[in-house]
C-alpha atoms as a PDB file:
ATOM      1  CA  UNK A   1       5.708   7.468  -5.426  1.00  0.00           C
ATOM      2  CA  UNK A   2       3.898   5.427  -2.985  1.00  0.00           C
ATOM      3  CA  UNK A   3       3.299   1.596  -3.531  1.00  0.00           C
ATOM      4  CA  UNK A   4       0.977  -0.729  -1.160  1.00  0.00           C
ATOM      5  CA  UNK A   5       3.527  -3.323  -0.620  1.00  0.00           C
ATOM      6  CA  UNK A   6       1.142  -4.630   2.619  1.00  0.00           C
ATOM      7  CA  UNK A   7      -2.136  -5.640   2.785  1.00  0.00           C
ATOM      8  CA  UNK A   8      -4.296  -6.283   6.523  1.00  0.00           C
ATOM      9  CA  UNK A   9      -6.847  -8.252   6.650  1.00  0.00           C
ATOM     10  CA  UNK A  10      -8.912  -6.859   9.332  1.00  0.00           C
ATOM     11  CA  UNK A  11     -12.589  -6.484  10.955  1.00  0.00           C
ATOM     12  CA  UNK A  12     -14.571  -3.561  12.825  1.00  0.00           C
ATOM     13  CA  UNK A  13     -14.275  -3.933  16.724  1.00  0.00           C
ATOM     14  CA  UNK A  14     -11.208  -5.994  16.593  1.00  0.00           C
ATOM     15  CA  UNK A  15      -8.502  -4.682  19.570  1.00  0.00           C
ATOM     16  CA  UNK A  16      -5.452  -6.813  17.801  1.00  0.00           C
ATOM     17  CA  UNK A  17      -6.312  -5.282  14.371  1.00  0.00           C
ATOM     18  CA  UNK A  18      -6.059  -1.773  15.875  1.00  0.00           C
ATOM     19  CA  UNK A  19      -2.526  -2.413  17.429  1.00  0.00           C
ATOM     20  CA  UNK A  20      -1.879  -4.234  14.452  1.00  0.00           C
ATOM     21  CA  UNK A  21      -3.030  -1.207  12.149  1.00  0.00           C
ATOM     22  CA  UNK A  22      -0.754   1.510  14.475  1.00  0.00           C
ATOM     23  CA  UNK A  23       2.659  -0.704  13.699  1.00  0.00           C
ATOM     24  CA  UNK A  24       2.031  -1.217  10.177  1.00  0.00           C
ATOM     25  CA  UNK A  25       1.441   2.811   9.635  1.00  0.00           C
ATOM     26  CA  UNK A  26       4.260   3.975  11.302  1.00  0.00           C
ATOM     27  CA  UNK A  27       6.580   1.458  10.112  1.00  0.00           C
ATOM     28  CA  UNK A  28       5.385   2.242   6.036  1.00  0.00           C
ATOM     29  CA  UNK A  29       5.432   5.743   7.241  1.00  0.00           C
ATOM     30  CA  UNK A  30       8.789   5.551   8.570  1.00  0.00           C
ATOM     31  CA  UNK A  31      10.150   3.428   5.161  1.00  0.00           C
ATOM     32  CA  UNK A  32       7.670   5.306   2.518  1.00  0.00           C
ATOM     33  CA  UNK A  33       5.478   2.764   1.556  1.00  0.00           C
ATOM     34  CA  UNK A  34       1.891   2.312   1.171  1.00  0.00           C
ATOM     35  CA  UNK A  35      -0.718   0.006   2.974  1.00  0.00           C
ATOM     36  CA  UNK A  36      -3.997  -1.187   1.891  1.00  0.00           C
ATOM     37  CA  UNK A  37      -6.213  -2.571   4.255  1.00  0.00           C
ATOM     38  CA  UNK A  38      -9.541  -4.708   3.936  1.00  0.00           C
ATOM     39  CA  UNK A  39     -12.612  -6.027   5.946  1.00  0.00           C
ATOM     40  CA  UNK A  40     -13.094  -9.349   6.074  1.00  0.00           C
ATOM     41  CA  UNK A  41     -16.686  -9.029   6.794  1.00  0.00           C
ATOM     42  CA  UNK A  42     -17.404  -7.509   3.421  1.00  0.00           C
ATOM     43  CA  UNK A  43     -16.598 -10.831   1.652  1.00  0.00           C
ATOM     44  CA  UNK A  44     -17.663 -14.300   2.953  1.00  0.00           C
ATOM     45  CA  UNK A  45     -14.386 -16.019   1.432  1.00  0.00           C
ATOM     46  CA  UNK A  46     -12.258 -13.767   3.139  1.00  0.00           C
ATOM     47  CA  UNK A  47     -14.508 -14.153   6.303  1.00  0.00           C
ATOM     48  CA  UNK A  48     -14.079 -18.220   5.946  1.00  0.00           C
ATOM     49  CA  UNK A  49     -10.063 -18.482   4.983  1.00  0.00           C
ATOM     50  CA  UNK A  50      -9.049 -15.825   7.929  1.00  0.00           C
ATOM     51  CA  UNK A  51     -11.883 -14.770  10.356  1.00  0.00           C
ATOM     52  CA  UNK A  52     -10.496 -17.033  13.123  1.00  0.00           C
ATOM     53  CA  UNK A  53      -6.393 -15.148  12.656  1.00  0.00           C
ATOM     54  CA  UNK A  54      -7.387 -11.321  11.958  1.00  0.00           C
ATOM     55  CA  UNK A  55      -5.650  -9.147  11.781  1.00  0.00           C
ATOM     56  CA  UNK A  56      -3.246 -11.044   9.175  1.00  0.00           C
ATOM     57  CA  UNK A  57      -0.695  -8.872   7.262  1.00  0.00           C
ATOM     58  CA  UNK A  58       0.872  -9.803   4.053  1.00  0.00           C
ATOM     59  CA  UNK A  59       3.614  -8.542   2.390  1.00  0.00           C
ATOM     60  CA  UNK A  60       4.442  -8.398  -1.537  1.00  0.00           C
ATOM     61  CA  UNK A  61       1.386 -10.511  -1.515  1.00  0.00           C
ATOM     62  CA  UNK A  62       2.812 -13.329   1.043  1.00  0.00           C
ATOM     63  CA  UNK A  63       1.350 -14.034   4.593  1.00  0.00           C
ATOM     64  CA  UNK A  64       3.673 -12.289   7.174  1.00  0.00           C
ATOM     65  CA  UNK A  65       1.763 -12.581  10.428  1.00  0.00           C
ATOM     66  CA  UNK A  66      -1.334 -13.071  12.024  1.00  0.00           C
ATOM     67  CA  UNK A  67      -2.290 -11.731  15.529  1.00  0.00           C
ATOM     68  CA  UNK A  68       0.031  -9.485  16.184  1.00  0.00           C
ATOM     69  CA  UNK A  69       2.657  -7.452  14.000  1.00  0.00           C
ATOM     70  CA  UNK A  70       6.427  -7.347  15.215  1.00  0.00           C
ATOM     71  CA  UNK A  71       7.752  -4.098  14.486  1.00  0.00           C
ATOM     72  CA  UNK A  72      10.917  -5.034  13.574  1.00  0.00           C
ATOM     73  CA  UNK A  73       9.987  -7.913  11.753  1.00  0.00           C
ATOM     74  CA  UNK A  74       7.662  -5.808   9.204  1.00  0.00           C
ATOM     75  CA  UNK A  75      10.417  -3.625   9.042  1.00  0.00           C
ATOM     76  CA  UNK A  76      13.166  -6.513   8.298  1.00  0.00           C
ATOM     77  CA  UNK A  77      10.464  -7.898   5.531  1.00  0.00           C
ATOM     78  CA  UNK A  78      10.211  -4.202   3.665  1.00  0.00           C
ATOM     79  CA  UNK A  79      14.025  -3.192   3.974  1.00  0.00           C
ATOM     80  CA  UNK A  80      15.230  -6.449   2.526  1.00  0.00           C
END
């Protein structure tokens, strides 16, 4: 069974949020979870709290990174 264990926070016609996207499906690929991602732009709040560090990544509902998603660090944060 699959499980969502990260969440990006992303927008449409962001560069960093499609490299940030690749990493985080091959690495839950690679270790068999899931990933959920959401748009910003479809909620003001979200737009507000994050729209200036997109793409941000959480994991097991924590902040992990924002920018830019190390590889190995993802994978260090779901294998622990």
């Amino acid at each position: 069974m699959t499980t969502s264990r990260v969440l990006l926070y992303s927008k449409p016609g962001c560069h960093l949020c499609d490299d940030a996207r690749t990493v985080i499906a091959q690495v839950c690929a690679d270790l068999g979870t899931g990933f959920e991602e959401v748009d910003i732009t479809t909620d003001p709040a979200l737009m507000h709290a994050y729209g200036e560090q997109i793409p941000v990544t959480f994991v097991d509902g924590a902040q992990h990174d924002f920018w830019r998603v190390d590889e190995q660090r993802l994978r260090t944060a779901l294998t622990r």
